[in-house]
PDB file of N, CA and C in Angstrom:
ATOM      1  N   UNK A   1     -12.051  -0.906 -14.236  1.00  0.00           N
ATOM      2  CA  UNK A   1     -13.034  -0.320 -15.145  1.00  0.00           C
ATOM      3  C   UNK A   1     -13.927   0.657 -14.390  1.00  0.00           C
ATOM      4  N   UNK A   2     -14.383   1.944 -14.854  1.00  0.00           N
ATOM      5  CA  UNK A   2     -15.077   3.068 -13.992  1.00  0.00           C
ATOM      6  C   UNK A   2     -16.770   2.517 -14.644  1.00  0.00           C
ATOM      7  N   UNK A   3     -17.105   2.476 -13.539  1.00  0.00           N
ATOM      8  CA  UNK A   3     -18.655   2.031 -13.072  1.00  0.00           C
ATOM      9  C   UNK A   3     -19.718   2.535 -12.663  1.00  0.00           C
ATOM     10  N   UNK A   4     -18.681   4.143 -12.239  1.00  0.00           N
ATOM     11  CA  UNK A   4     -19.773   5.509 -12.206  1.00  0.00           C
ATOM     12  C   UNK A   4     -19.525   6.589 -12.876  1.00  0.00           C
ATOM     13  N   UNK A   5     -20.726   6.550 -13.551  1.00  0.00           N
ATOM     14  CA  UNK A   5     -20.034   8.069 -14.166  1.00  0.00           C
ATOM     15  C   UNK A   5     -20.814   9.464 -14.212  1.00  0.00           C
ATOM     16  N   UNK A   6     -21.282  10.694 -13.923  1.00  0.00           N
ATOM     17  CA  UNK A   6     -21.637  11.914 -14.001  1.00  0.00           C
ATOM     18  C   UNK A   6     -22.839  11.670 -15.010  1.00  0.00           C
ATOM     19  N   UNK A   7     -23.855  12.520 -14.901  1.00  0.00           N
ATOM     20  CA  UNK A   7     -24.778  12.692 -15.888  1.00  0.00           C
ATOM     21  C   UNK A   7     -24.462  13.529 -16.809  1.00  0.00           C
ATOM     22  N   UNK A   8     -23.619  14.226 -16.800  1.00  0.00           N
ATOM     23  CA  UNK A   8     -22.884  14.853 -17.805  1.00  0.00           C
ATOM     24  C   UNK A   8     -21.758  13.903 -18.553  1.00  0.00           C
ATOM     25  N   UNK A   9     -21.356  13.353 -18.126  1.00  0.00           N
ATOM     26  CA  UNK A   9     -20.464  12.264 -18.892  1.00  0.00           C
ATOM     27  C   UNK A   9     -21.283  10.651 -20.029  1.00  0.00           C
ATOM     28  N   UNK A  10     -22.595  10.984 -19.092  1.00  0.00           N
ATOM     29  CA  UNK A  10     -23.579   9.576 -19.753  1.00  0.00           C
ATOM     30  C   UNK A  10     -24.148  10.640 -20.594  1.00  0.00           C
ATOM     31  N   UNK A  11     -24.297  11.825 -20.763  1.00  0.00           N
ATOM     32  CA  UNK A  11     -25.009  12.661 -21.984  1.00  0.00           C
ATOM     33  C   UNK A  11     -24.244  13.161 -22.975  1.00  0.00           C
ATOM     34  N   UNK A  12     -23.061  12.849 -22.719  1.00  0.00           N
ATOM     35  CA  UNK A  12     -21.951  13.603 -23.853  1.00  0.00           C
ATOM     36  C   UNK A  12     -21.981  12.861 -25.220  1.00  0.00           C
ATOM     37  N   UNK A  13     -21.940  13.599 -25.895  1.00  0.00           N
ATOM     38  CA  UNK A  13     -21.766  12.811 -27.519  1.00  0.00           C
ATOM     39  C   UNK A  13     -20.162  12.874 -28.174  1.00  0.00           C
ATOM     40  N   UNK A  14     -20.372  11.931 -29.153  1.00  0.00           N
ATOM     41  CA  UNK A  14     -18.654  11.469 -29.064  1.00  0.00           C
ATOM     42  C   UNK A  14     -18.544  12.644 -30.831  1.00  0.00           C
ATOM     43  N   UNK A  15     -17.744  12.675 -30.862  1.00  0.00           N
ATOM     44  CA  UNK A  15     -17.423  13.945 -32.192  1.00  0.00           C
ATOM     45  C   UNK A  15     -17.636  13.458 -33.566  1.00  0.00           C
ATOM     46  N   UNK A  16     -19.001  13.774 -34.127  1.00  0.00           N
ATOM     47  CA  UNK A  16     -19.654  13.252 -35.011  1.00  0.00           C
ATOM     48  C   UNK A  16     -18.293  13.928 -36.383  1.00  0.00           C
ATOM     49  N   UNK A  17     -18.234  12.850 -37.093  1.00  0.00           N
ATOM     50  CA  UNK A  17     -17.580  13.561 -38.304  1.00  0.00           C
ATOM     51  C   UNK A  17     -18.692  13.857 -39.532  1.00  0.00           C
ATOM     52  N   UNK A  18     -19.775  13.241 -39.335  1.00  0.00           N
ATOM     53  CA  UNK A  18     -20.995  13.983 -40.220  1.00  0.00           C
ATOM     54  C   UNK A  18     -22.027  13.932 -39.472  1.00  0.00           C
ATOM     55  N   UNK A  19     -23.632  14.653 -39.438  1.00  0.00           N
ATOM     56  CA  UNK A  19     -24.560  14.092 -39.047  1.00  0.00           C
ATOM     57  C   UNK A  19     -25.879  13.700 -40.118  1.00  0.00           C
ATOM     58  N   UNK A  20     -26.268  13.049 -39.327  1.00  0.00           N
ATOM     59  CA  UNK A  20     -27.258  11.960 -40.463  1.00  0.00           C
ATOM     60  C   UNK A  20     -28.867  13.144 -40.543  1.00  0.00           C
ATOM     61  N   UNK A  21     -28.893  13.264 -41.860  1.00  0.00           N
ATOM     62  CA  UNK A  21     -30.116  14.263 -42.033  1.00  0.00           C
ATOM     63  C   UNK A  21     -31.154  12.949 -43.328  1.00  0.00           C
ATOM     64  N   UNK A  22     -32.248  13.463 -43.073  1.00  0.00           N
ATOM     65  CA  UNK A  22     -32.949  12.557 -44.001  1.00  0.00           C
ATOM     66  C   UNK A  22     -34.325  13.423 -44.533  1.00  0.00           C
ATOM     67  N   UNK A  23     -34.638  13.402 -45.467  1.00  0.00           N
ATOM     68  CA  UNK A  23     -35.728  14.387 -45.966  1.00  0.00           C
ATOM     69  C   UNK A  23     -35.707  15.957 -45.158  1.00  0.00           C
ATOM     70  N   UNK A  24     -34.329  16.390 -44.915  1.00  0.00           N
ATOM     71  CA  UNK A  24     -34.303  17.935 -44.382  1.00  0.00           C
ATOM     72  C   UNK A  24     -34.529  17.500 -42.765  1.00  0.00           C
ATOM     73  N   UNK A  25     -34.145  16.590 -42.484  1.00  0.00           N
ATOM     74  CA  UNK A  25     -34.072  16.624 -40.933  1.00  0.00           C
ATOM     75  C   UNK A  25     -33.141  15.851 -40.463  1.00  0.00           C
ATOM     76  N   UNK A  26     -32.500  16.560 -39.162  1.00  0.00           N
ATOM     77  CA  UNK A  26     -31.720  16.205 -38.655  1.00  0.00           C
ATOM     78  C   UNK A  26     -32.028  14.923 -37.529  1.00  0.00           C
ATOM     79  N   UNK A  27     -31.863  13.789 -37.915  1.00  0.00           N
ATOM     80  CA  UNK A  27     -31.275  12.908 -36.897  1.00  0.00           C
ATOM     81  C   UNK A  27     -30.688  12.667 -36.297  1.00  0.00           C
ATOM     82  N   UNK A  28     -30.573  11.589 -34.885  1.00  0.00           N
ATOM     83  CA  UNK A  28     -30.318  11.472 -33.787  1.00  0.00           C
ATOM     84  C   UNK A  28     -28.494  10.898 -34.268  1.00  0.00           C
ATOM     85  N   UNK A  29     -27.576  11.029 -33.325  1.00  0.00           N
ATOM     86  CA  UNK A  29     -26.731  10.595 -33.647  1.00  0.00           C
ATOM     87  C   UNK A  29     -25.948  11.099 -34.683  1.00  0.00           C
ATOM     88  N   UNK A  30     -24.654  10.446 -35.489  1.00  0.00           N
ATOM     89  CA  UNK A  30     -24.068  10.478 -36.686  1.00  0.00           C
ATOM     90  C   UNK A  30     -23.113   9.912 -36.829  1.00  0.00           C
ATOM     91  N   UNK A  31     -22.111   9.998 -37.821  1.00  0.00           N
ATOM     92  CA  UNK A  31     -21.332   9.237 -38.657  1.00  0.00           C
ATOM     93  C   UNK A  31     -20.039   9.275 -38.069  1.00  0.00           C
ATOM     94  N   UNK A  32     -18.605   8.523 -37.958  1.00  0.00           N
ATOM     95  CA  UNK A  32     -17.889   8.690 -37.856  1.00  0.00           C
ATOM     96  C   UNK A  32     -17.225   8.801 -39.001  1.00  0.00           C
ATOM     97  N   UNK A  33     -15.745   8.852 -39.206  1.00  0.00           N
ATOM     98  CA  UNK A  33     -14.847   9.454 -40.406  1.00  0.00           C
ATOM     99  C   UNK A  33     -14.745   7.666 -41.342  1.00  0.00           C
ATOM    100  N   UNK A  34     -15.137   6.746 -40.964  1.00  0.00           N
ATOM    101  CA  UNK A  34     -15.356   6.011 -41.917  1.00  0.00           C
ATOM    102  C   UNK A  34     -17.146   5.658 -42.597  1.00  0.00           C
ATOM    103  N   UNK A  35     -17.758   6.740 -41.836  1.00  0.00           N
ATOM    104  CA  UNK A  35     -19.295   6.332 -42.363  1.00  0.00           C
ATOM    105  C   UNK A  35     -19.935   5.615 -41.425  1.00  0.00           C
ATOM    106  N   UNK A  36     -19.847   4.915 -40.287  1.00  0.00           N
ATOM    107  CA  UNK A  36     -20.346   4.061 -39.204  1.00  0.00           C
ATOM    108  C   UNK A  36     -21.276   4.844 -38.507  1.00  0.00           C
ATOM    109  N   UNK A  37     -22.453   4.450 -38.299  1.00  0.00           N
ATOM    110  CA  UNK A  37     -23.127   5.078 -37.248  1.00  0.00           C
ATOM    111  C   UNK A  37     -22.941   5.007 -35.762  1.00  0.00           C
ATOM    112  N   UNK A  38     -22.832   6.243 -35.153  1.00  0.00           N
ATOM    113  CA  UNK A  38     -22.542   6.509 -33.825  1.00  0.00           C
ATOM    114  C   UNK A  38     -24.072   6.942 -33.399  1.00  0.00           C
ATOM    115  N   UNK A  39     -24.051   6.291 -32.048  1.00  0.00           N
ATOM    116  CA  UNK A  39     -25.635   6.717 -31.518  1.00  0.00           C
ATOM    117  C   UNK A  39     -24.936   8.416 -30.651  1.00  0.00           C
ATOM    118  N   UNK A  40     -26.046   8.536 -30.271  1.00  0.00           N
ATOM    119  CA  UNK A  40     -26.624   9.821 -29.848  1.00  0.00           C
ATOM    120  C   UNK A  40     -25.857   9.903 -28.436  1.00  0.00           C
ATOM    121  N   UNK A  41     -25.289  10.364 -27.107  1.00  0.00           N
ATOM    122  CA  UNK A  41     -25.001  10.584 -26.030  1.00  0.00           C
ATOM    123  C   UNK A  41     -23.931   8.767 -25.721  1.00  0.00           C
ATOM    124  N   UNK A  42     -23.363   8.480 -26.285  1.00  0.00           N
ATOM    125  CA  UNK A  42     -22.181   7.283 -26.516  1.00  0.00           C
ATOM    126  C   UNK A  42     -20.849   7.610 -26.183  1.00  0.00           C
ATOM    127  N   UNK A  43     -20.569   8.958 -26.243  1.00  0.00           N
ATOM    128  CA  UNK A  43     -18.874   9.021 -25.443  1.00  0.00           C
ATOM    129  C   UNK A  43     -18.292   8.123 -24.554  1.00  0.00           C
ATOM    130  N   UNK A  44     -19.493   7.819 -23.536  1.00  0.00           N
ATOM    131  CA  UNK A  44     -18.643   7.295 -21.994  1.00  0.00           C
ATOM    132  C   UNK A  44     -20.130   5.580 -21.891  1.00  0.00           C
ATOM    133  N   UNK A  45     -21.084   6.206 -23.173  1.00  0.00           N
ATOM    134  CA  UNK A  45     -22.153   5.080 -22.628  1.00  0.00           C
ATOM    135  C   UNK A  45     -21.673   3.779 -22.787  1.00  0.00           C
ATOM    136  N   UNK A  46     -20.805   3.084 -23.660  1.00  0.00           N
ATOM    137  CA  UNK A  46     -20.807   2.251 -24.358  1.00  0.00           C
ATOM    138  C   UNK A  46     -19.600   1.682 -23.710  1.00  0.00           C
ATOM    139  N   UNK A  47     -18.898   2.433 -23.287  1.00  0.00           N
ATOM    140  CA  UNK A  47     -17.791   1.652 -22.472  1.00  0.00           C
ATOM    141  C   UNK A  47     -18.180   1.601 -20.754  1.00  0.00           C
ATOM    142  N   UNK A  48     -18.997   2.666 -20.237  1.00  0.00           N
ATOM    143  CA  UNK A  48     -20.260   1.945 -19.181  1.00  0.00           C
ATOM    144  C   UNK A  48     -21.009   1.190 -19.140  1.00  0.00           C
ATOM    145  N   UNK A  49     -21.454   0.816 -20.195  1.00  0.00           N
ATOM    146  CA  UNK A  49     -22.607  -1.035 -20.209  1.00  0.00           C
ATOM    147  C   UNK A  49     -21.529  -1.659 -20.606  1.00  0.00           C
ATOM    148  N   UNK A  50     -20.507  -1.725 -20.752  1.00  0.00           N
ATOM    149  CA  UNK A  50     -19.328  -3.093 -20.940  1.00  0.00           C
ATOM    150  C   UNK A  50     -19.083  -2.966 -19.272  1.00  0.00           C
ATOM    151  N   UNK A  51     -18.457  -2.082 -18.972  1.00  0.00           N
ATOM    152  CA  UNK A  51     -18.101  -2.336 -17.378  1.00  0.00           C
ATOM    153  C   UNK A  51     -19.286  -2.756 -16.838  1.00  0.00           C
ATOM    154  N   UNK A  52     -20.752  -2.762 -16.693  1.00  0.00           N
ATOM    155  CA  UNK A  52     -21.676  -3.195 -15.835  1.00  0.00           C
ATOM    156  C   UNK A  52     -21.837  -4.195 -16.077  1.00  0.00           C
ATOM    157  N   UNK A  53     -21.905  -4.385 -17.697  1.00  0.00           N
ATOM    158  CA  UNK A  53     -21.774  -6.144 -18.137  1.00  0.00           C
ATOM    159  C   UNK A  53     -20.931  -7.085 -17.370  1.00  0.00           C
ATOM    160  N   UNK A  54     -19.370  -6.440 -17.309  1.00  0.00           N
ATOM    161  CA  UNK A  54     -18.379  -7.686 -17.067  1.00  0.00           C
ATOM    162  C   UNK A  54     -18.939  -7.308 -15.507  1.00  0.00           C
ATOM    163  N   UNK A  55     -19.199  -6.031 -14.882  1.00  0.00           N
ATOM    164  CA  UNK A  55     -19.542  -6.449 -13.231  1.00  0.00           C
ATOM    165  C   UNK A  55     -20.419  -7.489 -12.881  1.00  0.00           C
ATOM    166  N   UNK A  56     -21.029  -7.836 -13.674  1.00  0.00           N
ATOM    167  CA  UNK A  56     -22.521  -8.769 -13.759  1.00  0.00           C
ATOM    168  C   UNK A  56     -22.029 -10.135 -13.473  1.00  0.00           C
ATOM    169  N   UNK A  57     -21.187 -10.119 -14.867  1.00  0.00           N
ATOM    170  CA  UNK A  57     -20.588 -11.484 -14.903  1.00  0.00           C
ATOM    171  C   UNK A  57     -19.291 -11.542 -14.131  1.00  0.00           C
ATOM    172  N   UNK A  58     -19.208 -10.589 -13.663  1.00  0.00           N
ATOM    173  CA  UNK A  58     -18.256 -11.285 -12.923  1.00  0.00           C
ATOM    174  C   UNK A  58     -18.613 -11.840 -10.939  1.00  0.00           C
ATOM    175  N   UNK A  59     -20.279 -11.184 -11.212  1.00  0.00           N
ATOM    176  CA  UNK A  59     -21.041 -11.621  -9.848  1.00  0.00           C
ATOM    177  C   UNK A  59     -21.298 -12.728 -10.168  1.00  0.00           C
ATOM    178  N   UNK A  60     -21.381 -13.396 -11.680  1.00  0.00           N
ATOM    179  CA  UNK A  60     -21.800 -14.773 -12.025  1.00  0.00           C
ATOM    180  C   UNK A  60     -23.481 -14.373 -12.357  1.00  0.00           C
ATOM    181  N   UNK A  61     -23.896 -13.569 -12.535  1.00  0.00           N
ATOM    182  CA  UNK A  61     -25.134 -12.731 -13.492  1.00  0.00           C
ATOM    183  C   UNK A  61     -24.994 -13.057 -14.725  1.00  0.00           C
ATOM    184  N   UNK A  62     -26.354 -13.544 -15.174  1.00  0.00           N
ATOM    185  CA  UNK A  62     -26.435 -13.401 -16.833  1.00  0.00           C
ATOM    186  C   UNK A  62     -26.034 -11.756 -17.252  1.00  0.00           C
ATOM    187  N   UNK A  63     -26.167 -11.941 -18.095  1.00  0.00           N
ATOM    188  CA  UNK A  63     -25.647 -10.383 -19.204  1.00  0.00           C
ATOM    189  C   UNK A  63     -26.733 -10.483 -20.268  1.00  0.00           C
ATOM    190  N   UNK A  64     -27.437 -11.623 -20.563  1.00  0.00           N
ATOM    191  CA  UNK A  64     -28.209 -11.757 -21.907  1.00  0.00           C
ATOM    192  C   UNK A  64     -29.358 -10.918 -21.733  1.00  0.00           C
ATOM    193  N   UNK A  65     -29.263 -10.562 -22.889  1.00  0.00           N
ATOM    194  CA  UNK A  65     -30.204  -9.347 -23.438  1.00  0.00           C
ATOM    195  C   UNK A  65     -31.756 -10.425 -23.910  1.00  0.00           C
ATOM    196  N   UNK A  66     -33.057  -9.567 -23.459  1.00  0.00           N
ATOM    197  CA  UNK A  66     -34.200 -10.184 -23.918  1.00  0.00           C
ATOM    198  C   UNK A  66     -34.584  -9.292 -25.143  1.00  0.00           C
ATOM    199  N   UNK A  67     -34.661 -10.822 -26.284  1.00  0.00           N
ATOM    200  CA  UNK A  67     -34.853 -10.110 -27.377  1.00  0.00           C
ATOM    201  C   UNK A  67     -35.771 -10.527 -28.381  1.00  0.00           C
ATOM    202  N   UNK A  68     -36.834  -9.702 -29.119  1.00  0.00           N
ATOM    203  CA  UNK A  68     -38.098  -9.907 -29.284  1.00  0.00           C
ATOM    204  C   UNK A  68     -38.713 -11.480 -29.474  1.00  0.00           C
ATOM    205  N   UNK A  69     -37.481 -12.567 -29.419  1.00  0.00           N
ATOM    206  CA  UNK A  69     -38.190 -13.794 -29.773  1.00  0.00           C
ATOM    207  C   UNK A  69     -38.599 -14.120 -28.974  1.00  0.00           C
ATOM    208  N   UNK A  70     -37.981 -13.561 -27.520  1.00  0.00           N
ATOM    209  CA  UNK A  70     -38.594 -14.760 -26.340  1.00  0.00           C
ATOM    210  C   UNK A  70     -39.898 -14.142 -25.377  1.00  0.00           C
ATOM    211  N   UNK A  71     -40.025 -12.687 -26.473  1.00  0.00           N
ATOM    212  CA  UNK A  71     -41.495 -12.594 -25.974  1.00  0.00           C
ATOM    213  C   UNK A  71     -42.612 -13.403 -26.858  1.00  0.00           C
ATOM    214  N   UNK A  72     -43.632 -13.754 -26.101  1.00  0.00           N
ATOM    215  CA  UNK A  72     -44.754 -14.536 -26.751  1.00  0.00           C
ATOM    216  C   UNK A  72     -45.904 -13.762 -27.200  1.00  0.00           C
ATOM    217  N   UNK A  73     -46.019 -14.243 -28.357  1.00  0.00           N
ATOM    218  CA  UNK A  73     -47.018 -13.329 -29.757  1.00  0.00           C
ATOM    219  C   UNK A  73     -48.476 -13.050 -28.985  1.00  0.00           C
ATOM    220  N   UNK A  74     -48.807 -13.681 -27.606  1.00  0.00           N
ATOM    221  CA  UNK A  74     -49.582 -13.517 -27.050  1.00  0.00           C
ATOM    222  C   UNK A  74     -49.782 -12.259 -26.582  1.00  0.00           C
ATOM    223  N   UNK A  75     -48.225 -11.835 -25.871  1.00  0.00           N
ATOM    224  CA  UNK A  75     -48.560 -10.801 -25.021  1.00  0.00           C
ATOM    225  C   UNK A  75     -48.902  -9.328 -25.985  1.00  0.00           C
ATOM    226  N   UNK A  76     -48.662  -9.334 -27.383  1.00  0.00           N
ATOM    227  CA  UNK A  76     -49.293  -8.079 -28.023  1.00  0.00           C
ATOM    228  C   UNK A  76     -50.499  -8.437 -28.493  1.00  0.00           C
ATOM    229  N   UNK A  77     -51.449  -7.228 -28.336  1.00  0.00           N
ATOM    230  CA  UNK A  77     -52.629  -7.602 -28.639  1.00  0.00           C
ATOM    231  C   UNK A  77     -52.909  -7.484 -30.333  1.00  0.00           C
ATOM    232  N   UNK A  78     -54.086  -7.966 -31.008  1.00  0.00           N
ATOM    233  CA  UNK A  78     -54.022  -8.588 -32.508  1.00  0.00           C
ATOM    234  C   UNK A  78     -54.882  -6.913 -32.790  1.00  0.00           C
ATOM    235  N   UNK A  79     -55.303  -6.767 -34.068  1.00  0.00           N
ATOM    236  CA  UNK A  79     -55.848  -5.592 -34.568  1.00  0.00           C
ATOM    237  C   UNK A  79     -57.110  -5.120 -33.579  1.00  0.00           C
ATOM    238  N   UNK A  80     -58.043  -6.172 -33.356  1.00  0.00           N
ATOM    239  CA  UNK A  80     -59.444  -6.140 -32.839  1.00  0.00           C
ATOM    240  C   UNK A  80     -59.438  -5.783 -31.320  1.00  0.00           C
ATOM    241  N   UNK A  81     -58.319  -6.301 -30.832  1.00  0.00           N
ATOM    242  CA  UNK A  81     -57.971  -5.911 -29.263  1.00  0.00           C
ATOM    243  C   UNK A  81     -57.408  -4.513 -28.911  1.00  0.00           C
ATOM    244  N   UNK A  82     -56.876  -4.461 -29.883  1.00  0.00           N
ATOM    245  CA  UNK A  82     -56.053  -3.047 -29.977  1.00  0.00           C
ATOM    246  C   UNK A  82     -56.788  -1.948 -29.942  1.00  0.00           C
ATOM    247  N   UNK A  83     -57.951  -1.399 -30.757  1.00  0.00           N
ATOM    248  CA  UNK A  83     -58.740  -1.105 -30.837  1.00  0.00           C
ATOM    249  C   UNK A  83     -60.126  -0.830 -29.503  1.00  0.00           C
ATOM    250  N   UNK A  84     -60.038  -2.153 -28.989  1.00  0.00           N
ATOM    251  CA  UNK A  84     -60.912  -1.856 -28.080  1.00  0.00           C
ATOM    252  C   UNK A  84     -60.189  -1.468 -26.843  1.00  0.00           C
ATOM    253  N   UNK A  85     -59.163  -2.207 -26.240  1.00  0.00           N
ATOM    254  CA  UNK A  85     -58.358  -1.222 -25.391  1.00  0.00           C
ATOM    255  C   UNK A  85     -58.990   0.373 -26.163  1.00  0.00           C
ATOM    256  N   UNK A  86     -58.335   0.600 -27.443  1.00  0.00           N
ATOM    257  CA  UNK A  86     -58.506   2.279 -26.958  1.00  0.00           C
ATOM    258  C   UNK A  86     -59.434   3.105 -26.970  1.00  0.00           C
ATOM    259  N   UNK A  87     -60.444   2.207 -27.442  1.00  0.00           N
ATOM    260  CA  UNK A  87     -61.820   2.692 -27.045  1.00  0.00           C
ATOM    261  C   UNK A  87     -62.036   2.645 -26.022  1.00  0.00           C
ATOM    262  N   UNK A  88     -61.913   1.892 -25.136  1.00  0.00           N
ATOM    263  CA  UNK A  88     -62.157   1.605 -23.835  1.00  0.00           C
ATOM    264  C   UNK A  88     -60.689   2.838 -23.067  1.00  0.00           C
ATOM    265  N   UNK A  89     -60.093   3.512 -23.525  1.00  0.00           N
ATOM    266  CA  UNK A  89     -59.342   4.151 -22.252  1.00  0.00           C
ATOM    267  C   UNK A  89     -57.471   3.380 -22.304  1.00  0.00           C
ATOM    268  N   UNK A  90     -57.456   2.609 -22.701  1.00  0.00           N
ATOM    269  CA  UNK A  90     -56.374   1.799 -21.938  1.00  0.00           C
ATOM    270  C   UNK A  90     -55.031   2.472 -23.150  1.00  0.00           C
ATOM    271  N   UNK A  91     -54.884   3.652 -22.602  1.00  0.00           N
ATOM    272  CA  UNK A  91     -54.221   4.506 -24.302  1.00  0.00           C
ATOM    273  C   UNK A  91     -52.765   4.452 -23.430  1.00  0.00           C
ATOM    274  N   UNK A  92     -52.560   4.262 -21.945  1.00  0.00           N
ATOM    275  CA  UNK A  92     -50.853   4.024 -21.475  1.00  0.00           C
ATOM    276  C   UNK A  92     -50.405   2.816 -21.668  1.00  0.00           C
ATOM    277  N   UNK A  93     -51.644   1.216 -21.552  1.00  0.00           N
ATOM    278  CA  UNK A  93     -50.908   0.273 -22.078  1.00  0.00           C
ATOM    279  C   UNK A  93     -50.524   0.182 -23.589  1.00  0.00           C
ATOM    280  N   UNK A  94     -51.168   0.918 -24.522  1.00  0.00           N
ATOM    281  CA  UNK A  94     -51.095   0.439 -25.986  1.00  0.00           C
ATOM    282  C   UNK A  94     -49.594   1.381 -25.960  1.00  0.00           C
ATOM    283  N   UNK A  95     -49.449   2.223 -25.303  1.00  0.00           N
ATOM    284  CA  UNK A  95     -48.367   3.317 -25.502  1.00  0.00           C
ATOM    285  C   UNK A  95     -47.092   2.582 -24.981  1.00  0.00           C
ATOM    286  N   UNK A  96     -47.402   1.746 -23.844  1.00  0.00           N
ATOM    287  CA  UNK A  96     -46.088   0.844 -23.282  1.00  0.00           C
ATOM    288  C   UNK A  96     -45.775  -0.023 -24.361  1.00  0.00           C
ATOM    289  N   UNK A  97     -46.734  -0.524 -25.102  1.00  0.00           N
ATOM    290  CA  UNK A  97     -46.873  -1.868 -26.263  1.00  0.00           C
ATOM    291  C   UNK A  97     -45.662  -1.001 -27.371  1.00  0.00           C
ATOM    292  N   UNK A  98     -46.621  -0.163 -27.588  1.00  0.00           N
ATOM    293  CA  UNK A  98     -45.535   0.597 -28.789  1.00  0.00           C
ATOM    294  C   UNK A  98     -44.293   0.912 -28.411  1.00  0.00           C
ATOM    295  N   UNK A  99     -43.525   1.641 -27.415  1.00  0.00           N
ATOM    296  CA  UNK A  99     -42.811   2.149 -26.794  1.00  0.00           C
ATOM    297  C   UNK A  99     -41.671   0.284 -27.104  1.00  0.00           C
ATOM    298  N   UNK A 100     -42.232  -0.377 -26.406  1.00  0.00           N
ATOM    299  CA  UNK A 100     -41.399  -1.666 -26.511  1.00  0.00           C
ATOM    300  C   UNK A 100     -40.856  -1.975 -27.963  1.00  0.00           C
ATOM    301  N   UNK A 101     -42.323  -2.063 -28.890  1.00  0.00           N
ATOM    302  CA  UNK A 101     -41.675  -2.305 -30.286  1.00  0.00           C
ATOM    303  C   UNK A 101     -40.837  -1.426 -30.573  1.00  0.00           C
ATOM    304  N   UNK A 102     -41.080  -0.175 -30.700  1.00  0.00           N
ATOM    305  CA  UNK A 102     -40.072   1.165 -30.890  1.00  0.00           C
ATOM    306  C   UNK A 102     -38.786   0.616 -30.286  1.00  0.00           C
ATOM    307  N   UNK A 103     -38.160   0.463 -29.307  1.00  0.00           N
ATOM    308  CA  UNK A 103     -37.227  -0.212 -28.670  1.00  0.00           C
ATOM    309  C   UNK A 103     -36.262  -1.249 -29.238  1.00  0.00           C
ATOM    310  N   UNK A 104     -37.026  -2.348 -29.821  1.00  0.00           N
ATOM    311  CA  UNK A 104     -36.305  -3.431 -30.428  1.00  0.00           C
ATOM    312  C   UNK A 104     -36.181  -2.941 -31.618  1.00  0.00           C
ATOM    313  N   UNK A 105     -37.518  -2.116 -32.518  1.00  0.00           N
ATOM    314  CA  UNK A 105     -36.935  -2.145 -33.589  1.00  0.00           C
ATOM    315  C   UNK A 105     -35.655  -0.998 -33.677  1.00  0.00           C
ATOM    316  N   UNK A 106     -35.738  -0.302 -32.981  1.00  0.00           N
ATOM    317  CA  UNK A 106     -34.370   0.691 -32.413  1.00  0.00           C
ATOM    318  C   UNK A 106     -33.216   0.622 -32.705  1.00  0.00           C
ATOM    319  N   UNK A 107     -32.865  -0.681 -31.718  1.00  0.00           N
ATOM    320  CA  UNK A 107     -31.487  -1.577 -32.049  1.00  0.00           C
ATOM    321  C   UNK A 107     -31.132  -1.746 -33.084  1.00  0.00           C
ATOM    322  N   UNK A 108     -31.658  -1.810 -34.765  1.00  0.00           N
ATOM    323  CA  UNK A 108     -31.640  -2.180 -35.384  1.00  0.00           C
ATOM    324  C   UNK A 108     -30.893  -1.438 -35.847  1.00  0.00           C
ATOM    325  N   UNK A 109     -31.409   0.143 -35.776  1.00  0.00           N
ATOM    326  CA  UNK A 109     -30.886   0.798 -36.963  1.00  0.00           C
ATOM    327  C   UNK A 109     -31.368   0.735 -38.570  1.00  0.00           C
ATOM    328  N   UNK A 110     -31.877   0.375 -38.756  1.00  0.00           N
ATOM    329  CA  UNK A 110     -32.267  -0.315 -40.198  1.00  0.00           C
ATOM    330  C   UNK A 110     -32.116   0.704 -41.139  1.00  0.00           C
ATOM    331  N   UNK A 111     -33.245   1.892 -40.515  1.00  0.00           N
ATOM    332  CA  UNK A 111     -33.388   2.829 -41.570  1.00  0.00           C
ATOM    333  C   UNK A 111     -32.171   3.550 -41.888  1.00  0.00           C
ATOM    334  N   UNK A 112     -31.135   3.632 -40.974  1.00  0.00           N
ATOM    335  CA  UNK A 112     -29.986   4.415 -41.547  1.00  0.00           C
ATOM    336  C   UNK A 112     -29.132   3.270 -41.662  1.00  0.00           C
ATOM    337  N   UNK A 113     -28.571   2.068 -41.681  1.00  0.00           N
ATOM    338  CA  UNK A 113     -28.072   1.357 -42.127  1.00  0.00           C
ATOM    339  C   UNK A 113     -28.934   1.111 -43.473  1.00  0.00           C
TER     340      UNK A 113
END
């Protein structure tokens, strides 16, 4: 299995048979010839995190993905905290906070599924 690949090969996109537009804009990614969503720069990505996966496991490495349950409701801050962080300045942690949710909810896909 190839385990390295070019930054030109991890940026290539695989041959959209439609792309996904929504209120006059073009979105990330698109469709293949049965309607499936294809992400964005996936040609060579998707069969590169399988090869790093099985390299993992085959060092005897977990592979498991952390996923929003086994963070604790603690570590985001509630409305009132939020707030004062950004009054107070702290506008790169609230941006890491978001950046994370953005992330999981990502995976999802939701809105175009």
């Amino acid at each position: 299995m190839q385990t390295t690949y070019t930054h030109e090969e991890l940026m290539a996109d695989r041959d959209f048979a439609a792309r996904v537009h929504h209120n006059g804009r073009l979105l990330h990614g698109g469709l293949d010839p049965d309607g499936n969503y294809l992400p964005p720069r996936s040609l060579h990505r998707l069969d590169a995190i399988e090869a790093w996966r099985e390299q993992l496991r085959a060092a005897g490495h977990s592979t498991d993905v952390l996923g929003p349950e086994a963070i604790p409701d603690t570590y985001f801050p509630n409305e009132d905290q939020a707030r004062l962080l950004l009054r107070k300045g702290a506008r790169g942690a609230m941006a890491r906070i978001l950046t994370l949710i953005g992330v999981v909810e990502g995976f999802g896909n939701d809105g175009i599924k």
